[in-house]
ModelCIF file with pLDDT and N, C-alpha, C, O atoms, coordinates in Angstrom:
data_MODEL
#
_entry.id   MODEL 
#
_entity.id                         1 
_entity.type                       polymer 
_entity.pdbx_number_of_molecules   1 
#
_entity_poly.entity_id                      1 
_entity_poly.type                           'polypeptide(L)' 
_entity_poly.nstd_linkage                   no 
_entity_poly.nstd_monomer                   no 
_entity_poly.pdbx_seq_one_letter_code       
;(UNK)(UNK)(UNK)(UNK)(UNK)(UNK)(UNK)(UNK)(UNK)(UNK)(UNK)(UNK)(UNK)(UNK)(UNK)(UNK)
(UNK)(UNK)(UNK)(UNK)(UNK)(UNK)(UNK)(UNK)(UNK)(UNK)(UNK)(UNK)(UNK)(UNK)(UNK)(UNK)
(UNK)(UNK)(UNK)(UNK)(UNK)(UNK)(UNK)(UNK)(UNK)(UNK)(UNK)(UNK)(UNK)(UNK)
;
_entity_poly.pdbx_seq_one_letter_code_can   XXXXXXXXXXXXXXXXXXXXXXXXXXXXXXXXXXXXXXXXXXXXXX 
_entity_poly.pdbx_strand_id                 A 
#
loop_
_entity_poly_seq.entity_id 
_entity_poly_seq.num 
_entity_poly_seq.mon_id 
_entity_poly_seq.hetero 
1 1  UNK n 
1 2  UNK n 
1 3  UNK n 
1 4  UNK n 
1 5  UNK n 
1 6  UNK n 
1 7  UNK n 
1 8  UNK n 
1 9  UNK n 
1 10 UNK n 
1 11 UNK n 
1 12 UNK n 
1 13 UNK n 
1 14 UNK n 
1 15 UNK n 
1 16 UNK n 
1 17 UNK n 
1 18 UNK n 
1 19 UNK n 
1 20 UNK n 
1 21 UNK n 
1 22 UNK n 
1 23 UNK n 
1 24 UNK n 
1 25 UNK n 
1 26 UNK n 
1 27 UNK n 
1 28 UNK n 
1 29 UNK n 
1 30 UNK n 
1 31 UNK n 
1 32 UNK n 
1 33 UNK n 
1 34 UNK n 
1 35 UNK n 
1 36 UNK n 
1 37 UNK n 
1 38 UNK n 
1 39 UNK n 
1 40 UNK n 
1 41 UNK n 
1 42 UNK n 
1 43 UNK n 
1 44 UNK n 
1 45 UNK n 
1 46 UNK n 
#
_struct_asym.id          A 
_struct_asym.entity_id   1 
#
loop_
_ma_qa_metric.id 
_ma_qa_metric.mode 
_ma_qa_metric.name 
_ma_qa_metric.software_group_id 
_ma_qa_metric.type 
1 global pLDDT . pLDDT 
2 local  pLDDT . pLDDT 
#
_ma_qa_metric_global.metric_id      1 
_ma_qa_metric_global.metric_value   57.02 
_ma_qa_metric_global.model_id       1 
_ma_qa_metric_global.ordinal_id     1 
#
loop_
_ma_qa_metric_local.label_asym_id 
_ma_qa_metric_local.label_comp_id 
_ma_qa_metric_local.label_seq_id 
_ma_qa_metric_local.metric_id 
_ma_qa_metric_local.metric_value 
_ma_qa_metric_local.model_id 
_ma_qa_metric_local.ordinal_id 
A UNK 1  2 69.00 1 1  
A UNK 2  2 62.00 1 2  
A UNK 3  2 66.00 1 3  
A UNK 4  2 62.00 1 4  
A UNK 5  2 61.00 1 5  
A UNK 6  2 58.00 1 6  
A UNK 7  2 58.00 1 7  
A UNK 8  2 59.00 1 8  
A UNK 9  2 52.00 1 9  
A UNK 10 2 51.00 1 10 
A UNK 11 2 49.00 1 11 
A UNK 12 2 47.00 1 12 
A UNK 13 2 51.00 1 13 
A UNK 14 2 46.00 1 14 
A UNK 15 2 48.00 1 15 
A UNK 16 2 46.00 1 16 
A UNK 17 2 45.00 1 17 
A UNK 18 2 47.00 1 18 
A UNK 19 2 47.00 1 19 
A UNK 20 2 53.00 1 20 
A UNK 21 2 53.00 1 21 
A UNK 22 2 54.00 1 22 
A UNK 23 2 59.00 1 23 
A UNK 24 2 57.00 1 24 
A UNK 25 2 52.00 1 25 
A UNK 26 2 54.00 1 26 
A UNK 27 2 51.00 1 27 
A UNK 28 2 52.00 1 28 
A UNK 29 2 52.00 1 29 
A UNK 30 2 51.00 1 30 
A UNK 31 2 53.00 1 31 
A UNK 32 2 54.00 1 32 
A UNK 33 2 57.00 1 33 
A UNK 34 2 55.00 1 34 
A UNK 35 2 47.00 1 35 
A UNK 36 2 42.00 1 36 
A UNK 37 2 46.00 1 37 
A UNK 38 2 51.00 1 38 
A UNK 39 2 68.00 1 39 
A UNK 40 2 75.00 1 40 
A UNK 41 2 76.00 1 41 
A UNK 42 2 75.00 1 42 
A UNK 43 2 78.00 1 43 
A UNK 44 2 79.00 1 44 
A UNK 45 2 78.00 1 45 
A UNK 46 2 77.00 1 46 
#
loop_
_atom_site.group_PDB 
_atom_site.id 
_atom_site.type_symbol 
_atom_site.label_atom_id 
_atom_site.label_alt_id 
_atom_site.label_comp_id 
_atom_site.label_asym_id 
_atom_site.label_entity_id 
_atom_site.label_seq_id 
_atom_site.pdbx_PDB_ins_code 
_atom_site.Cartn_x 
_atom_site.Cartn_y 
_atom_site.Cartn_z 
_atom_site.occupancy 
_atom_site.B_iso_or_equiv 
_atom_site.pdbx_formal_charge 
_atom_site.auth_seq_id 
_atom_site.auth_comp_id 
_atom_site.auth_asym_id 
_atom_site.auth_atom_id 
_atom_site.pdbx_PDB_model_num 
ATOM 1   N N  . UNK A 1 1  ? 17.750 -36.339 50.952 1.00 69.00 ? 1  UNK A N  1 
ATOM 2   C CA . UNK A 1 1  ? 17.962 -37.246 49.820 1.00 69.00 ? 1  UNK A CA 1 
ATOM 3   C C  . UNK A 1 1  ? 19.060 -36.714 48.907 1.00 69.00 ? 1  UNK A C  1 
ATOM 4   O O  . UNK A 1 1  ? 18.755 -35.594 48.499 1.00 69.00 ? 1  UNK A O  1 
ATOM 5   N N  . UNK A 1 2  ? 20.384 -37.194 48.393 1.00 62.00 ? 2  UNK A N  1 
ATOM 6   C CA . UNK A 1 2  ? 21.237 -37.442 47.606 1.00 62.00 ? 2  UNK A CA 1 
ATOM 7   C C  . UNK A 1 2  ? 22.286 -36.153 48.095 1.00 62.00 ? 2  UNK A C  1 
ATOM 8   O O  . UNK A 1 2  ? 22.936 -35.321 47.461 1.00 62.00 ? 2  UNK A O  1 
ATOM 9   N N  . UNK A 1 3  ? 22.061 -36.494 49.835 1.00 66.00 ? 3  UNK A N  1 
ATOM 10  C CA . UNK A 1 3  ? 23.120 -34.932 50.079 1.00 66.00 ? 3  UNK A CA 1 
ATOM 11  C C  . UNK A 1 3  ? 24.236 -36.141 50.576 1.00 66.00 ? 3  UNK A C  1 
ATOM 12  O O  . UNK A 1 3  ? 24.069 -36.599 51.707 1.00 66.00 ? 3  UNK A O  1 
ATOM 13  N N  . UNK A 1 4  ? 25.205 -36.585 49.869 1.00 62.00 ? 4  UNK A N  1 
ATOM 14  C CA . UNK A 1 4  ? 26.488 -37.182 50.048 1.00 62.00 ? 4  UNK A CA 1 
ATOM 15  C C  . UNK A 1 4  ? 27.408 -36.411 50.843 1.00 62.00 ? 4  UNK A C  1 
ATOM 16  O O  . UNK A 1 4  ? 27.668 -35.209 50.808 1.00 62.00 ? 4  UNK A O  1 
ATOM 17  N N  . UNK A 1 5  ? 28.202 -38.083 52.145 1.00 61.00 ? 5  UNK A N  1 
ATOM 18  C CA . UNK A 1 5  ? 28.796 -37.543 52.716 1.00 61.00 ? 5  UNK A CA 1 
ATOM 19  C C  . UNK A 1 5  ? 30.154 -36.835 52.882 1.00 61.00 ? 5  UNK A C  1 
ATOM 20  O O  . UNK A 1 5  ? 30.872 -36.378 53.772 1.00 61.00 ? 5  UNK A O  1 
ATOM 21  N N  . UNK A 1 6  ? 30.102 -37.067 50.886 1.00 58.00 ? 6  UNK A N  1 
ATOM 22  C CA . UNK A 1 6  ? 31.872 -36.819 50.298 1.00 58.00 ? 6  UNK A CA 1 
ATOM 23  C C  . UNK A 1 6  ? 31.596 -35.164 50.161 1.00 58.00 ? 6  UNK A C  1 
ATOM 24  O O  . UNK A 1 6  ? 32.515 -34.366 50.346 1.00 58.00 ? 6  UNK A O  1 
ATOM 25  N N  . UNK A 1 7  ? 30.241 -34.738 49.819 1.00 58.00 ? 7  UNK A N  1 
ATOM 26  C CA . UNK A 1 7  ? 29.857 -33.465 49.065 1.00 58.00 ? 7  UNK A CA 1 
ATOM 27  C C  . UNK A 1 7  ? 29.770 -32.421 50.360 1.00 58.00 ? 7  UNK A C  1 
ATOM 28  O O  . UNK A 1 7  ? 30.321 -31.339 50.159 1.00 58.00 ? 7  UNK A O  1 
ATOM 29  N N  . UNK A 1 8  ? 29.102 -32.620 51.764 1.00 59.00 ? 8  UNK A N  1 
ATOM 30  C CA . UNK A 1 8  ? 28.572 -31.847 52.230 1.00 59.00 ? 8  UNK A CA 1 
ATOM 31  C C  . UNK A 1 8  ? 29.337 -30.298 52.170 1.00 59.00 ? 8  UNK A C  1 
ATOM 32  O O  . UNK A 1 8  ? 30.470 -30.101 51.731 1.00 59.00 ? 8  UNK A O  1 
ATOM 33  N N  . UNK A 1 9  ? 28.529 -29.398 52.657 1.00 52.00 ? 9  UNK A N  1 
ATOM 34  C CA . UNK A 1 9  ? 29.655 -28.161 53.290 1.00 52.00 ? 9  UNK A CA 1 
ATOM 35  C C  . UNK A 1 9  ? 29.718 -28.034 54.922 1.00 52.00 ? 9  UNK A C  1 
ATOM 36  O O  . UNK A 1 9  ? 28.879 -28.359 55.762 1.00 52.00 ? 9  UNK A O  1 
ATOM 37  N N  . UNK A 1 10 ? 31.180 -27.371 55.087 1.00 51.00 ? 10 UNK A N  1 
ATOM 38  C CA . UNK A 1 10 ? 30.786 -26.988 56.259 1.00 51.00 ? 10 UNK A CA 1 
ATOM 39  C C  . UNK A 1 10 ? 30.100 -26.312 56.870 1.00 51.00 ? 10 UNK A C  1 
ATOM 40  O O  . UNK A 1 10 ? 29.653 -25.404 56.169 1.00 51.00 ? 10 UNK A O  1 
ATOM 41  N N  . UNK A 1 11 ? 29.741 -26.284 57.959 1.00 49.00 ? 11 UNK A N  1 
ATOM 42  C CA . UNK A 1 11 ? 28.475 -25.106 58.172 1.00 49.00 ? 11 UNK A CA 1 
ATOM 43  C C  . UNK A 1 11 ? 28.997 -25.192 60.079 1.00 49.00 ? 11 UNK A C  1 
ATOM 44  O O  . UNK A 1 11 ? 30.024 -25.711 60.516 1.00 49.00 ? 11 UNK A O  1 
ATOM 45  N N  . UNK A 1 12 ? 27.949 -24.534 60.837 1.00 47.00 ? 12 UNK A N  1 
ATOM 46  C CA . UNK A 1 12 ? 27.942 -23.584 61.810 1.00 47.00 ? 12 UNK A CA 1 
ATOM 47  C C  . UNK A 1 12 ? 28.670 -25.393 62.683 1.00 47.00 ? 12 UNK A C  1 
ATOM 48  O O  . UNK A 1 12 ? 29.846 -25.594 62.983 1.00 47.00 ? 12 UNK A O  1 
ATOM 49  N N  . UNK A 1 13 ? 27.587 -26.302 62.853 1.00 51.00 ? 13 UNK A N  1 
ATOM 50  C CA . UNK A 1 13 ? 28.019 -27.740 63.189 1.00 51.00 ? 13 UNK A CA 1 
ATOM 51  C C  . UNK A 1 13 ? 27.889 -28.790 61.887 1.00 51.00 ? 13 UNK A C  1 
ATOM 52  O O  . UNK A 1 13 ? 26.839 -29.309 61.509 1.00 51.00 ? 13 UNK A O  1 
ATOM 53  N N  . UNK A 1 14 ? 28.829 -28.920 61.469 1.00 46.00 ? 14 UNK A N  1 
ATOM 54  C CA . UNK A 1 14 ? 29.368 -29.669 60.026 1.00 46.00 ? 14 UNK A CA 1 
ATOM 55  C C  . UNK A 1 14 ? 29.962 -31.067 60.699 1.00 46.00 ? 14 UNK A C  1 
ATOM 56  O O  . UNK A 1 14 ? 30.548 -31.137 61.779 1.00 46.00 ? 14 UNK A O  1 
ATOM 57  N N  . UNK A 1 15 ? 29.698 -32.032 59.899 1.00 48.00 ? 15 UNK A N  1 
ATOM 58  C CA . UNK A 1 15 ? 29.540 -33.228 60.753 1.00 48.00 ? 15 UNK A CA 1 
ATOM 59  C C  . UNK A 1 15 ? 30.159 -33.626 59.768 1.00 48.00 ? 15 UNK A C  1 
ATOM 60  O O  . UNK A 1 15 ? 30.245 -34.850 59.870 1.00 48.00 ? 15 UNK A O  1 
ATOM 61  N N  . UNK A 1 16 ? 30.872 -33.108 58.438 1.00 46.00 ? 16 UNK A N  1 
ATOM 62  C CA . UNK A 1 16 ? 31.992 -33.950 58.338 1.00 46.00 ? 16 UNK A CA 1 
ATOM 63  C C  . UNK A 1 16 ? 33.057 -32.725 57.997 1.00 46.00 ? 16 UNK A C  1 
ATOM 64  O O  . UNK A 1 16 ? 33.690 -32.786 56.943 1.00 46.00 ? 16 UNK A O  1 
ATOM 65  N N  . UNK A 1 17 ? 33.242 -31.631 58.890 1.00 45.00 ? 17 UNK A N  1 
ATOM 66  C CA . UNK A 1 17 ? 34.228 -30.825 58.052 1.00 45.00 ? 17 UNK A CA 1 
ATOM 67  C C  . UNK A 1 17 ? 35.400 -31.335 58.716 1.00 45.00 ? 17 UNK A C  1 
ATOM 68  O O  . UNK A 1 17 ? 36.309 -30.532 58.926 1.00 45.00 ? 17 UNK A O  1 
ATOM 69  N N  . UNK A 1 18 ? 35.528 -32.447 59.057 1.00 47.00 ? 18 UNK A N  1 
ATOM 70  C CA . UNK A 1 18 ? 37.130 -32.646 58.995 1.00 47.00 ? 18 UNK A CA 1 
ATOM 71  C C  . UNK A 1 18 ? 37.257 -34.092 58.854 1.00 47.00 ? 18 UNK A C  1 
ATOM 72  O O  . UNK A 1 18 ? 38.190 -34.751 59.311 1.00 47.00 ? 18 UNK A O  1 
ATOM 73  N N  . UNK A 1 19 ? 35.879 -34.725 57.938 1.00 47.00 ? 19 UNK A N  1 
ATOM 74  C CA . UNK A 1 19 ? 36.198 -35.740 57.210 1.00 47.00 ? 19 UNK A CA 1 
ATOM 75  C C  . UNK A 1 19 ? 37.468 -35.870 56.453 1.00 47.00 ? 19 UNK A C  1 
ATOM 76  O O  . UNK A 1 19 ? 37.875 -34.864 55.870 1.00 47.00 ? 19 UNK A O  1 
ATOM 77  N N  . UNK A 1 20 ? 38.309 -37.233 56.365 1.00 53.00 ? 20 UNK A N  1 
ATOM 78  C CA . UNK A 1 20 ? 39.157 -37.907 55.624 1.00 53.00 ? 20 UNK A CA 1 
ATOM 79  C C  . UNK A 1 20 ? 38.712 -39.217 54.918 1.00 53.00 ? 20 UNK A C  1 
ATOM 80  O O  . UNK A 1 20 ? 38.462 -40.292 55.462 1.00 53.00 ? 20 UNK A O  1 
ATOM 81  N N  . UNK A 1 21 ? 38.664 -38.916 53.627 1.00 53.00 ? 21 UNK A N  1 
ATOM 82  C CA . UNK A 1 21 ? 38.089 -40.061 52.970 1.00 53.00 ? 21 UNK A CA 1 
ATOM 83  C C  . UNK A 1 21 ? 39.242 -41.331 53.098 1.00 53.00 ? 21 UNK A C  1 
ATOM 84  O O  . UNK A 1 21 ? 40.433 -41.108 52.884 1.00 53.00 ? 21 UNK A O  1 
ATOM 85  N N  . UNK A 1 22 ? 38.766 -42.589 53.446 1.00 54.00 ? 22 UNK A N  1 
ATOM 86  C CA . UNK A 1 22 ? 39.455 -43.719 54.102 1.00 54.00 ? 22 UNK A CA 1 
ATOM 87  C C  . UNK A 1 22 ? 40.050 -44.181 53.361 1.00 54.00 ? 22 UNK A C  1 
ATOM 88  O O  . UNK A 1 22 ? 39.799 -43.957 52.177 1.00 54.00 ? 22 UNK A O  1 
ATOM 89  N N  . UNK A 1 23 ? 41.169 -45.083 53.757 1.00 59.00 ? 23 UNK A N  1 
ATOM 90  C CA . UNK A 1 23 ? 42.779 -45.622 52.831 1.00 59.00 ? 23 UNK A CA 1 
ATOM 91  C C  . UNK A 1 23 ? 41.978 -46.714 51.923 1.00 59.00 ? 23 UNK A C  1 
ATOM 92  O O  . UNK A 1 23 ? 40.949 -47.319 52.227 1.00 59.00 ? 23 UNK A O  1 
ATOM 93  N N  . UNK A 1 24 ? 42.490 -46.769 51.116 1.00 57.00 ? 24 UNK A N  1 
ATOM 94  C CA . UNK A 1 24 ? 41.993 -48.052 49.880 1.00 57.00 ? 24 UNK A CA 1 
ATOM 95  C C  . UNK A 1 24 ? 41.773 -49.028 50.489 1.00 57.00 ? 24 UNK A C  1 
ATOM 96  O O  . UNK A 1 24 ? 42.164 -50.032 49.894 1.00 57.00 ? 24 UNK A O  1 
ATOM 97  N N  . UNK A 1 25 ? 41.039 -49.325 51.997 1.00 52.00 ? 25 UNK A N  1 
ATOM 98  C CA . UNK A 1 25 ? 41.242 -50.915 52.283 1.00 52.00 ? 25 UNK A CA 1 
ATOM 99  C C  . UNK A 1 25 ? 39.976 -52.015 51.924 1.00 52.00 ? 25 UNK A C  1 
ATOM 100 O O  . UNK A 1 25 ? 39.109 -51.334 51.375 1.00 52.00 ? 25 UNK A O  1 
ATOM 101 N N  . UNK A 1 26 ? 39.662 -52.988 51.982 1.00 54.00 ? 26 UNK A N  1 
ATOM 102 C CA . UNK A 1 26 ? 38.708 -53.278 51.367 1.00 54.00 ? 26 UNK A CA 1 
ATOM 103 C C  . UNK A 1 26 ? 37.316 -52.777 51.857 1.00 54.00 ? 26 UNK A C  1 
ATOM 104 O O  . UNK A 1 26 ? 37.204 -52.208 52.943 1.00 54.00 ? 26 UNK A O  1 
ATOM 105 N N  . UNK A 1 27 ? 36.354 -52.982 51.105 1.00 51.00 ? 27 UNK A N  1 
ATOM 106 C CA . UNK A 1 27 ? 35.344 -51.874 50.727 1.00 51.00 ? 27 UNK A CA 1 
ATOM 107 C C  . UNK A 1 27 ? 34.139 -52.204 51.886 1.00 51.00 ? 27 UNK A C  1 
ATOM 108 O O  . UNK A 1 27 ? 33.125 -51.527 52.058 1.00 51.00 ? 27 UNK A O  1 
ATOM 109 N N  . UNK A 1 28 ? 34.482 -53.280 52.542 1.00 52.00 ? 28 UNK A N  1 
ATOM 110 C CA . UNK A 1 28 ? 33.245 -53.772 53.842 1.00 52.00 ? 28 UNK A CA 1 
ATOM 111 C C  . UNK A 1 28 ? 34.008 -52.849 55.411 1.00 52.00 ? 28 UNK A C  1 
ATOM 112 O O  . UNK A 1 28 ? 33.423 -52.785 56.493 1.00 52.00 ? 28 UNK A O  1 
ATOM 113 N N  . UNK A 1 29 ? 35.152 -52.340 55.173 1.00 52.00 ? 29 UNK A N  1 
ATOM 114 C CA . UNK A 1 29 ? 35.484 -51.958 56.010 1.00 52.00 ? 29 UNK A CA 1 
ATOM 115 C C  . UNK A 1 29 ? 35.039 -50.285 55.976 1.00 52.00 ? 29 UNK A C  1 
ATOM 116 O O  . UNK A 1 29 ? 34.364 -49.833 56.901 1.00 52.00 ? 29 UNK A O  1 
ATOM 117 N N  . UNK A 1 30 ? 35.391 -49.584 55.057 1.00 51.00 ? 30 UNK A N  1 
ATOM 118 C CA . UNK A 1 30 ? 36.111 -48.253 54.661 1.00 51.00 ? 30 UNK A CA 1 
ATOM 119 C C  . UNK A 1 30 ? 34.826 -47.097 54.381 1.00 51.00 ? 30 UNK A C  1 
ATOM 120 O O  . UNK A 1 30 ? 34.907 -45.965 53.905 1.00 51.00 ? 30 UNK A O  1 
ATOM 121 N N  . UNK A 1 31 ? 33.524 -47.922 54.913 1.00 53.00 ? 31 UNK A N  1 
ATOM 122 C CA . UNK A 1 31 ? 32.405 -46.529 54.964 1.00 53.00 ? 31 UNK A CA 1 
ATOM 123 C C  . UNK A 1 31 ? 31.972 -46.336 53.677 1.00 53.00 ? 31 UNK A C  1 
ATOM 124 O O  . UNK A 1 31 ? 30.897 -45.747 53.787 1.00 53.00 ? 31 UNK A O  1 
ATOM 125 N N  . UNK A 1 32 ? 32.293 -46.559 52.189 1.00 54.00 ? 32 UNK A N  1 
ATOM 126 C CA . UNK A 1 32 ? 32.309 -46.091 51.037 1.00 54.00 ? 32 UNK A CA 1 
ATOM 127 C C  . UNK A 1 32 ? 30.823 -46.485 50.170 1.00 54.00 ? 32 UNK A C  1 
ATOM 128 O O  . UNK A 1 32 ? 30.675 -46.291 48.963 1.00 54.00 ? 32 UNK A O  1 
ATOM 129 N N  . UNK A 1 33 ? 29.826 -47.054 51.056 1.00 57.00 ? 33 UNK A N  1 
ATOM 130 C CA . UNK A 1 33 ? 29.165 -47.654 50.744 1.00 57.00 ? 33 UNK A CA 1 
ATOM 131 C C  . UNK A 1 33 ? 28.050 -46.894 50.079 1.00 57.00 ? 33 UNK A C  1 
ATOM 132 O O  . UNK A 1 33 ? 27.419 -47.286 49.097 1.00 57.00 ? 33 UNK A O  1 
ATOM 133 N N  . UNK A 1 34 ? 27.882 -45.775 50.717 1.00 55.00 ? 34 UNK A N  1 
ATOM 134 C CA . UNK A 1 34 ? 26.392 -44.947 50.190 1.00 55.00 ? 34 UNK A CA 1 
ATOM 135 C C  . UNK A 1 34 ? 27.220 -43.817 49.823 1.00 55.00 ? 34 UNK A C  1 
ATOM 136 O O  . UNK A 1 34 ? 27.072 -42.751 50.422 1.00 55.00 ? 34 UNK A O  1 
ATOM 137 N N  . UNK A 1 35 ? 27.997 -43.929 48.986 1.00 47.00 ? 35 UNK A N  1 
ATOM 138 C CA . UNK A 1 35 ? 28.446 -43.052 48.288 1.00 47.00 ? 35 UNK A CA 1 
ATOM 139 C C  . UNK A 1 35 ? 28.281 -41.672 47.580 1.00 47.00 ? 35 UNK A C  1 
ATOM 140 O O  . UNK A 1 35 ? 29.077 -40.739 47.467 1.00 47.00 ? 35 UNK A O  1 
ATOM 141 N N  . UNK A 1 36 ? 26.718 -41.867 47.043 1.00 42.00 ? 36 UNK A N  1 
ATOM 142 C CA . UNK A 1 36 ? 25.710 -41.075 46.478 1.00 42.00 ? 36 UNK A CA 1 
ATOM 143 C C  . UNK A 1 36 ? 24.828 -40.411 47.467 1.00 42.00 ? 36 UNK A C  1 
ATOM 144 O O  . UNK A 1 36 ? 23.927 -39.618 47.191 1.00 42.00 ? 36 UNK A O  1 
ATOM 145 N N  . UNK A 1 37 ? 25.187 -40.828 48.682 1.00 46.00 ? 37 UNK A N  1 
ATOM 146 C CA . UNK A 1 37 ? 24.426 -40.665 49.771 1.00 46.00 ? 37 UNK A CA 1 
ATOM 147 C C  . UNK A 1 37 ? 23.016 -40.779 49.580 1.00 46.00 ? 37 UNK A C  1 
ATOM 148 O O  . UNK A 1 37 ? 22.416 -39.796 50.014 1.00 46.00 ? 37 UNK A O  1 
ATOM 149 N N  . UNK A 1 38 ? 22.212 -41.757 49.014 1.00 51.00 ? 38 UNK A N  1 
ATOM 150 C CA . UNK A 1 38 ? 21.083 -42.433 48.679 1.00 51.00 ? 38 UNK A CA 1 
ATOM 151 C C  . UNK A 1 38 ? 20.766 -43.275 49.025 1.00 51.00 ? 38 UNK A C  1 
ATOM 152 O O  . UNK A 1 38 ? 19.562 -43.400 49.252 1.00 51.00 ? 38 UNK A O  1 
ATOM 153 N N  . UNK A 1 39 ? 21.828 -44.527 49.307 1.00 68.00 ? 39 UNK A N  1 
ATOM 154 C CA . UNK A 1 39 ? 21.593 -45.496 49.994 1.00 68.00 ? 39 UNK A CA 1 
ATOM 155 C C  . UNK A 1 39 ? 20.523 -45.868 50.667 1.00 68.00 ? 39 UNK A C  1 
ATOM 156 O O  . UNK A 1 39 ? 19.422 -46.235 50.255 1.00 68.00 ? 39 UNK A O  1 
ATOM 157 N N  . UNK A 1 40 ? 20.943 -45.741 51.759 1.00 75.00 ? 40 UNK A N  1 
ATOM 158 C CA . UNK A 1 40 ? 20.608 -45.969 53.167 1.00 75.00 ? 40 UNK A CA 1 
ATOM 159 C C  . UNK A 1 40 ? 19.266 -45.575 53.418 1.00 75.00 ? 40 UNK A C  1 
ATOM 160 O O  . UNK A 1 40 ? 18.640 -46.135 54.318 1.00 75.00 ? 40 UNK A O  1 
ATOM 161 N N  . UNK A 1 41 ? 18.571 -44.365 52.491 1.00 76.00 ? 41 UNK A N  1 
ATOM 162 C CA . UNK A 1 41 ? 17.333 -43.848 52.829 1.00 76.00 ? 41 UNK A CA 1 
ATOM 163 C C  . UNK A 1 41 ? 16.277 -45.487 51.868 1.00 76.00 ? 41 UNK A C  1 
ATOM 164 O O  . UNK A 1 41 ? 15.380 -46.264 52.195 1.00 76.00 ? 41 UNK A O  1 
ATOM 165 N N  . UNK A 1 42 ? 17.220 -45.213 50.518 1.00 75.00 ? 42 UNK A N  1 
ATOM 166 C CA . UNK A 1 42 ? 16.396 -46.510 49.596 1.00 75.00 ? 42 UNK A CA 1 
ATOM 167 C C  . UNK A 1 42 ? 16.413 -47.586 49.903 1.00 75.00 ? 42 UNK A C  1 
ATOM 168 O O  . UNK A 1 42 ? 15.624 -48.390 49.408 1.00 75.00 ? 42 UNK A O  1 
ATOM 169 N N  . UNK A 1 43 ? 17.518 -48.006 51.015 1.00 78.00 ? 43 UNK A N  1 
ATOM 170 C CA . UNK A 1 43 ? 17.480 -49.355 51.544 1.00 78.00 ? 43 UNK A CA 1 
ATOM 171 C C  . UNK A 1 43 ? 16.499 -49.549 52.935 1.00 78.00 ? 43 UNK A C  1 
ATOM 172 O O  . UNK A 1 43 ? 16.176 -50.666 53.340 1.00 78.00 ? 43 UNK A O  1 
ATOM 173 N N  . UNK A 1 44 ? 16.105 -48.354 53.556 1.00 79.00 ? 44 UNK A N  1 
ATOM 174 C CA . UNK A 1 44 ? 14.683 -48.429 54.143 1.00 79.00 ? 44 UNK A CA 1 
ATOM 175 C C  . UNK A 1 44 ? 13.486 -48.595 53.659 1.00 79.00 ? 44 UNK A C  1 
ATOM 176 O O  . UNK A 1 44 ? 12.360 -48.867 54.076 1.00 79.00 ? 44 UNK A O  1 
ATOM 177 N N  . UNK A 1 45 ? 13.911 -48.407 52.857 1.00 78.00 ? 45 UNK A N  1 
ATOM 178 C CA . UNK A 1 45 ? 11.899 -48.469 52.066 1.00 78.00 ? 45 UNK A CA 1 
ATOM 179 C C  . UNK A 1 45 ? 11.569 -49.636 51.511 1.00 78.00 ? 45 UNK A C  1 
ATOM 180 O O  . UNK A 1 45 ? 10.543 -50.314 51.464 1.00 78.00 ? 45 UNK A O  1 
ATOM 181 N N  . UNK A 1 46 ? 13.440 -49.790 50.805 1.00 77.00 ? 46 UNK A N  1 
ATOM 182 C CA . UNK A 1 46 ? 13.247 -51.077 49.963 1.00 77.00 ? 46 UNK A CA 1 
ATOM 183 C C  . UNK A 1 46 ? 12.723 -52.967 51.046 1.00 77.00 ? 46 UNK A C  1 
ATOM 184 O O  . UNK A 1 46 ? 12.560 -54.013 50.419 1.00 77.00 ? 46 UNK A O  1 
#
């Protein structure tokens, strides 16, 4: 809960250490959605 995928660290297998946060394109495309990385867990429950 609230470990964002902008924040993580890298580690031994880091699943975003060679993330690039995506070009300004509009916002249904570009991943930017769970930002807080909260989302997705609250939109299961909800």
């Amino acid at each position: 809960y609230r470990l964002s995928k902008f924040t993580r660290q890298g580690d031994f297998e880091s699943d975003h250490s060679g993330y690039v946060r995506p070009l300004p394109v509009p916002r249904s495309l570009n991943s930017d959605i769970s930002y807080f990385g909260v989302g997705g867990k609250q939109a299961v429950f909800f």
